[in-house]
N, C-alpha and C. Protein backbone atom coordinates (compact mmCIF):
# COMPACT_ATOMS: atom_id res chain seq x y z
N UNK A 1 -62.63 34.67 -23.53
CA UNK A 1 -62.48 33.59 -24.48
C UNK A 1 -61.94 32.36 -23.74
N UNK A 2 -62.40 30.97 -24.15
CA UNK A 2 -61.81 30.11 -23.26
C UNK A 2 -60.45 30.04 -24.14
N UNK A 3 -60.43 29.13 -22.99
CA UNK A 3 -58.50 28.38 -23.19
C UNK A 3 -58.08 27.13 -23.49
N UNK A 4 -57.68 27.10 -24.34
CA UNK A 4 -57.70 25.16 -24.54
C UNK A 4 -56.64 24.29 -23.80
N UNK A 5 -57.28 23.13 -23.21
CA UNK A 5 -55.86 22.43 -22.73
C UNK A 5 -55.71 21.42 -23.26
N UNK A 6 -53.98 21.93 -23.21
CA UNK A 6 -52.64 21.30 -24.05
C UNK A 6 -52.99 19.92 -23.96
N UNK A 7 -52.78 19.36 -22.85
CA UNK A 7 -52.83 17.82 -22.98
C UNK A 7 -54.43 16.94 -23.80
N UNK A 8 -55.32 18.02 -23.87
CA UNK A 8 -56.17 17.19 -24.24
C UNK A 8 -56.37 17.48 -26.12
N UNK A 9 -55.65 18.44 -26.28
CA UNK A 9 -55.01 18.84 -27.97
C UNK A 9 -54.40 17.65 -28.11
N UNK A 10 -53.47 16.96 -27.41
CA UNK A 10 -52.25 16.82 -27.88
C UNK A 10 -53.33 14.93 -27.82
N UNK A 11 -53.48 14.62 -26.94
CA UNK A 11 -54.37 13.53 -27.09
C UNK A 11 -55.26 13.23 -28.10
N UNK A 12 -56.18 14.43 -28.86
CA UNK A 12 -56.91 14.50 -29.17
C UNK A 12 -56.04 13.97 -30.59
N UNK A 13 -55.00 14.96 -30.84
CA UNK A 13 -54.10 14.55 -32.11
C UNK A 13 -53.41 13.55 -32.24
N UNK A 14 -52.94 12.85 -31.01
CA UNK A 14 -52.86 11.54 -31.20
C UNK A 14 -53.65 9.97 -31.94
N UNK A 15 -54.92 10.52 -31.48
CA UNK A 15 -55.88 9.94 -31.65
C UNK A 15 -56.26 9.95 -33.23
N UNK A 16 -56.35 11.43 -33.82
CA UNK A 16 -56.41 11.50 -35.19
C UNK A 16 -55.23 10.70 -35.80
N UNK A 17 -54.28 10.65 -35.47
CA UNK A 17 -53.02 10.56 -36.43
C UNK A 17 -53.08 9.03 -36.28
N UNK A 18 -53.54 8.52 -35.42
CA UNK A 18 -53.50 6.61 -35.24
C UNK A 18 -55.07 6.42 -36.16
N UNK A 19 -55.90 7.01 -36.52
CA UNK A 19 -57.06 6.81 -36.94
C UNK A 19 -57.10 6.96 -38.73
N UNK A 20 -55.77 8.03 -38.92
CA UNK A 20 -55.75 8.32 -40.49
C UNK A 20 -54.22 7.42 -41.03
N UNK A 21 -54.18 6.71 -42.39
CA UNK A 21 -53.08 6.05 -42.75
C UNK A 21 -52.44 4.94 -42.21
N UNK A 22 -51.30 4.62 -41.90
CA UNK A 22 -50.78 3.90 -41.52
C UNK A 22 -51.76 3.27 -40.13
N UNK A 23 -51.87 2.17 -39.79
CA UNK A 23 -52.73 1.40 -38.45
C UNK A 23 -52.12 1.46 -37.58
N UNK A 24 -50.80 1.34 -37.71
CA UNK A 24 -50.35 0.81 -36.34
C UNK A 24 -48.85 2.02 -35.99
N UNK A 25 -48.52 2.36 -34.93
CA UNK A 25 -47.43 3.70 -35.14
C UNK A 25 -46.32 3.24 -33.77
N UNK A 26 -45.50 3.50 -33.76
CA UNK A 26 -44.70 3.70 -32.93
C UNK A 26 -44.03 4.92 -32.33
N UNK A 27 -43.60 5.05 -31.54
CA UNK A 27 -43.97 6.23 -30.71
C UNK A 27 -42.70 7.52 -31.31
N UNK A 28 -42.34 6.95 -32.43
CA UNK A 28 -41.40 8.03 -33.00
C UNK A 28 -42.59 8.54 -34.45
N UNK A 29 -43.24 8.01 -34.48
CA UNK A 29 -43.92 8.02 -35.69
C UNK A 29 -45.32 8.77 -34.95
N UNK A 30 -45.01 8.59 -33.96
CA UNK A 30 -46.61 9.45 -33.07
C UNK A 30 -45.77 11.01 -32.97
N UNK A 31 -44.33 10.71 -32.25
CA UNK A 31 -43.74 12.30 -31.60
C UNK A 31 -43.43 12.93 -32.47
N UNK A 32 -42.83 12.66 -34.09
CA UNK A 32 -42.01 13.60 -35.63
C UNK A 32 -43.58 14.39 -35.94
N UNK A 33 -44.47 14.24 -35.98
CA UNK A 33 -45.15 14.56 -36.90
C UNK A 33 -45.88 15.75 -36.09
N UNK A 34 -45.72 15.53 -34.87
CA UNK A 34 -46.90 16.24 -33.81
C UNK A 34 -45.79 17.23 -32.89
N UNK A 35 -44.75 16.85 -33.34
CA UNK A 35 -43.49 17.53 -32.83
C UNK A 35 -43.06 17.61 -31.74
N UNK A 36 -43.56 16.67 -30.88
CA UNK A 36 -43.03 16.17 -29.14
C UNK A 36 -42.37 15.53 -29.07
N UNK A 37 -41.63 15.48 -27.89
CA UNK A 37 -40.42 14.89 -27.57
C UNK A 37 -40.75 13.53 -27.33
N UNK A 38 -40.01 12.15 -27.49
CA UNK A 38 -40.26 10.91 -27.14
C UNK A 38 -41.14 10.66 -26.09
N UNK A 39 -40.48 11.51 -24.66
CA UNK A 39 -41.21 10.94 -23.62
C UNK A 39 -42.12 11.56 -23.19
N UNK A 40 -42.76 12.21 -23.68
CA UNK A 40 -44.01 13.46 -23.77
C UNK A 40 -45.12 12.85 -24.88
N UNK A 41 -44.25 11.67 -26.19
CA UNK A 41 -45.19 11.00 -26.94
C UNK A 41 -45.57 9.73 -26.12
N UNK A 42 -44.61 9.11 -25.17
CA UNK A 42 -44.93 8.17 -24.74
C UNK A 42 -46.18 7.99 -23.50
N UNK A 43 -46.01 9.53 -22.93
CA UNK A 43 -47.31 9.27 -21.86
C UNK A 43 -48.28 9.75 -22.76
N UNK A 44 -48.91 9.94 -23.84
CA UNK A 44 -49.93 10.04 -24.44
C UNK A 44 -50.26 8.85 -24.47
N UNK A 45 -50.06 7.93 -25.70
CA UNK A 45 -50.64 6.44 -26.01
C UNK A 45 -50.89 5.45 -24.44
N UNK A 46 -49.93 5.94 -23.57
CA UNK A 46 -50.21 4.89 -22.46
C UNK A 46 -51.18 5.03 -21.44
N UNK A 47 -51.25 7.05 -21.89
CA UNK A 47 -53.11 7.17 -20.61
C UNK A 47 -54.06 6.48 -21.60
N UNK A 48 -53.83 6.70 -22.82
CA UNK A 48 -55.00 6.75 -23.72
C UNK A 48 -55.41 5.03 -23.82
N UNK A 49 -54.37 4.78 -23.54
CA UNK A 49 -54.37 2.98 -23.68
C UNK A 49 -54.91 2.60 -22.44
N UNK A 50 -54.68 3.03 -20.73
CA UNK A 50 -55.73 2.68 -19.72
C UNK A 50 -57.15 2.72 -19.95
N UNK A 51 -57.44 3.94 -20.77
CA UNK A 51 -58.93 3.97 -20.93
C UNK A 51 -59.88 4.01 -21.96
N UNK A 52 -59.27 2.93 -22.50
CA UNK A 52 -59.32 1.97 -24.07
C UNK A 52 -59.55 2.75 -25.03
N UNK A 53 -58.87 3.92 -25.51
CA UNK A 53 -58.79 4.38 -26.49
C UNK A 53 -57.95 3.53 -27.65
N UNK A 54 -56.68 3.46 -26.89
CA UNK A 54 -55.45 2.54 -27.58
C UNK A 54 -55.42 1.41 -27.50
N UNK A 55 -54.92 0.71 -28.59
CA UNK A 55 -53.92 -0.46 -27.78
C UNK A 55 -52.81 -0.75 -28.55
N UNK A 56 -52.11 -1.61 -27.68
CA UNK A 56 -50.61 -2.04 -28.27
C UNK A 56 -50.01 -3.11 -28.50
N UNK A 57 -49.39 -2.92 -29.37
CA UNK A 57 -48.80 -4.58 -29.76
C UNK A 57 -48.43 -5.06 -28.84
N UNK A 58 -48.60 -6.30 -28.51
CA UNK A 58 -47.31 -6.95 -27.36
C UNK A 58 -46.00 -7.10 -27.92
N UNK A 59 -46.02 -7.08 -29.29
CA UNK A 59 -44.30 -8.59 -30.12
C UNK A 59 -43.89 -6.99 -30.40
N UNK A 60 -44.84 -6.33 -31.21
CA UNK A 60 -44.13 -4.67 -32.04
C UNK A 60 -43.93 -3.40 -30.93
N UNK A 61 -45.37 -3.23 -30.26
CA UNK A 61 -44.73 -2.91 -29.17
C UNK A 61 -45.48 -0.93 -30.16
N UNK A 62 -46.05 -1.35 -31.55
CA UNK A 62 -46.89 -0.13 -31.86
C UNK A 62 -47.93 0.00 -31.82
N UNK A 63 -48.50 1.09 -31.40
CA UNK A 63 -49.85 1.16 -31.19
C UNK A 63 -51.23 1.69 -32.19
N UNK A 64 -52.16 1.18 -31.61
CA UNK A 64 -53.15 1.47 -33.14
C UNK A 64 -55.07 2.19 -32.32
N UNK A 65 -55.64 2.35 -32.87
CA UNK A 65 -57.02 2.95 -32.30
C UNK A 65 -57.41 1.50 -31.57
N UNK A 66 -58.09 1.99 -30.05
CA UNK A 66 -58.75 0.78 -29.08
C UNK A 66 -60.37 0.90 -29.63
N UNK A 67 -61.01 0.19 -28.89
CA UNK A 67 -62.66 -0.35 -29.13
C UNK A 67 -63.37 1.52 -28.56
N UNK A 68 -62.70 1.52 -28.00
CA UNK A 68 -63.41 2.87 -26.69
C UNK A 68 -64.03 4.19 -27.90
N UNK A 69 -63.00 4.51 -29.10
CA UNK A 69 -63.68 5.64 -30.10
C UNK A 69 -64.59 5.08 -30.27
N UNK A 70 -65.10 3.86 -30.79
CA UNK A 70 -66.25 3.41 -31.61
C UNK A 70 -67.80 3.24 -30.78
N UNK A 71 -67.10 2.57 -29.34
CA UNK A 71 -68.26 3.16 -28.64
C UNK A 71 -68.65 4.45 -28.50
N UNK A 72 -67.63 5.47 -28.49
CA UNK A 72 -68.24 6.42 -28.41
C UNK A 72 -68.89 7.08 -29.58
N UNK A 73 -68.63 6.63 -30.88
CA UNK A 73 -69.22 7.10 -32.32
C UNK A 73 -70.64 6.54 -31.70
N UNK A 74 -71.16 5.31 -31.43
CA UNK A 74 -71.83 4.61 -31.49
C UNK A 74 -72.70 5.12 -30.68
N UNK A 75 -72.48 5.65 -29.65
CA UNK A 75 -73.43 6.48 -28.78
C UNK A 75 -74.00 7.89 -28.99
N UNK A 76 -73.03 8.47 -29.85
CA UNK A 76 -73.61 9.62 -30.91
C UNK A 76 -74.75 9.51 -31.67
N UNK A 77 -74.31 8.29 -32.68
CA UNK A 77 -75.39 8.29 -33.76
C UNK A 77 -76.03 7.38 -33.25
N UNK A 78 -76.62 6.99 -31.71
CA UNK A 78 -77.45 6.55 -31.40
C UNK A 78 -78.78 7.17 -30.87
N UNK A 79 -78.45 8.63 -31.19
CA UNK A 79 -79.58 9.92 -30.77
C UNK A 79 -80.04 10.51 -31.84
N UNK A 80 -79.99 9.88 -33.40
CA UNK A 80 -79.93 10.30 -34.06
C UNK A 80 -81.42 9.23 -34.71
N UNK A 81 -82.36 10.04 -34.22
CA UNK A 81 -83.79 8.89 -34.94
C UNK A 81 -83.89 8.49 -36.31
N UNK A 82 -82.95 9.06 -37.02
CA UNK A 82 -83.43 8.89 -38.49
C UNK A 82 -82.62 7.29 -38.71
N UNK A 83 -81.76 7.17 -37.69
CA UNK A 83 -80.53 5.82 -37.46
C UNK A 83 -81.69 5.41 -37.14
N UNK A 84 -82.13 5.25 -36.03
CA UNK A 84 -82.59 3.75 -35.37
C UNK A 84 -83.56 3.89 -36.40
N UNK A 85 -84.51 4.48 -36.77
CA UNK A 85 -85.60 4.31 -37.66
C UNK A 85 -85.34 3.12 -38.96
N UNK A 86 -83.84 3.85 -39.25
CA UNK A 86 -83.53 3.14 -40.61
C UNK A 86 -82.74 1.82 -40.62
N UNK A 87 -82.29 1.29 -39.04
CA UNK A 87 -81.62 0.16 -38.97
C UNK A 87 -82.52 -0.67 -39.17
N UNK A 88 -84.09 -0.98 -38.57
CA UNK A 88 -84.98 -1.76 -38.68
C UNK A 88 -85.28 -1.89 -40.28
N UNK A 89 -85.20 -1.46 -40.99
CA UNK A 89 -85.48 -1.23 -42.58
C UNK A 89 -84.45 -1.73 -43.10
N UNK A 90 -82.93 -1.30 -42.72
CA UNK A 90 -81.70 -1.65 -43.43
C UNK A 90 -81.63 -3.57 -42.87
N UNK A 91 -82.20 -3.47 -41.98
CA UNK A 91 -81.88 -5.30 -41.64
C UNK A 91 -82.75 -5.90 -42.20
N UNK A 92 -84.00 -5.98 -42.54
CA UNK A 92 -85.06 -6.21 -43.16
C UNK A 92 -84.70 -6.49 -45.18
N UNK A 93 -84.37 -5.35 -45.41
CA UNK A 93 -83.75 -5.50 -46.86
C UNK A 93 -82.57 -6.24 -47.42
N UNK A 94 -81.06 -6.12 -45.59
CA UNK A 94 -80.56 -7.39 -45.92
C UNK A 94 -80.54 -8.54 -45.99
N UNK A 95 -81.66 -9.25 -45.10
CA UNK A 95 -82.59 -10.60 -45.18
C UNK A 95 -82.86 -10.89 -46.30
N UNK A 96 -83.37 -9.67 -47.21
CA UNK A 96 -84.75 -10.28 -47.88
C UNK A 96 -83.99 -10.01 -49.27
N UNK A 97 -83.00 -9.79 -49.41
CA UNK A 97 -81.79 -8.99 -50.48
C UNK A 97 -80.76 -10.15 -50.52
N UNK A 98 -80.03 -10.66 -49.78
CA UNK A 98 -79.29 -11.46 -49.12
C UNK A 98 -77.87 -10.48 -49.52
N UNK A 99 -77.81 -9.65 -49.34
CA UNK A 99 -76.52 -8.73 -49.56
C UNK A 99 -76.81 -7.49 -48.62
N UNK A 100 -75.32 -6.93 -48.32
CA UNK A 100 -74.81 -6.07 -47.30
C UNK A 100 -75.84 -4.64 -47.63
N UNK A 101 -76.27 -4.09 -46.64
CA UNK A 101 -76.86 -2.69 -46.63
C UNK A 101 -76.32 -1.65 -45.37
N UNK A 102 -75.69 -0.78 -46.37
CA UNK A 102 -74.59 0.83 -45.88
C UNK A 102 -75.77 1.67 -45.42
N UNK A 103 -76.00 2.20 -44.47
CA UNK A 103 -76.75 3.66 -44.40
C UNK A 103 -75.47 4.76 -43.62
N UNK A 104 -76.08 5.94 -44.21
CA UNK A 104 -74.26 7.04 -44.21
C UNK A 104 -75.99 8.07 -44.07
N UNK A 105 -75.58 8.94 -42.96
CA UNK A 105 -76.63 10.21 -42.81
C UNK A 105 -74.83 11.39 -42.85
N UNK A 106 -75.61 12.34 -43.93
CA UNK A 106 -74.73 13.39 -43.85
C UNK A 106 -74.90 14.45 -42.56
N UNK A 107 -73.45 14.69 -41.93
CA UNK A 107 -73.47 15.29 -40.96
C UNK A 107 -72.37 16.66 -41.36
């Protein structure tokens, strides 16, 4: 059976917990909930923040989800033909509609 590693759990839950509720967290509000110690919460947000997952306030100094998840959503449902098929259609109808068009494929 494999084995999971810790640090990339613990990242991974970081990541959820800045993505659900509150936007923006500080690093006591990242470590209570996930149950790590301050400075065990603090090197999470700051790898995750080199490689734009995160980012951080400069003035607050809390951190919130970076650009880097969305590219990667974005490269998912970019293999997904029934998307590209239906973006050409969904832009077309908002032109010609002059109002916003949602497409949501259940996954």
């Amino acid at each position: 059976m494999a084995r999971t590693v810790q640090p990339l759990e613990r990242a991974a839950a970081v990541l959820r917990l800045l993505a659900e509720g509150e936007r923006r967290l500080g690093l006591s509000d990242i470590a209570s909930p996930l149950g790590l110690a301050k400075g065990t919460a603090h090197g999470l947000p700051h790898t995750l923040r080199q490689e734009g997952f995160v980012e951080r306030d400069p003035v607050s100094g809390r951190y919130r989800l970076g650009a880097e998840p969305l590219r990667l959503g974005n490269s998912y449902l970019d293999v997904h033909e029934l998307r590209a098929r239906a973006l050409v259609w969904t832009g077309d109808l908002a032109r010609t509609s002059g109002e916003s068009v949602h497409l949501g494929v259940l996954h």
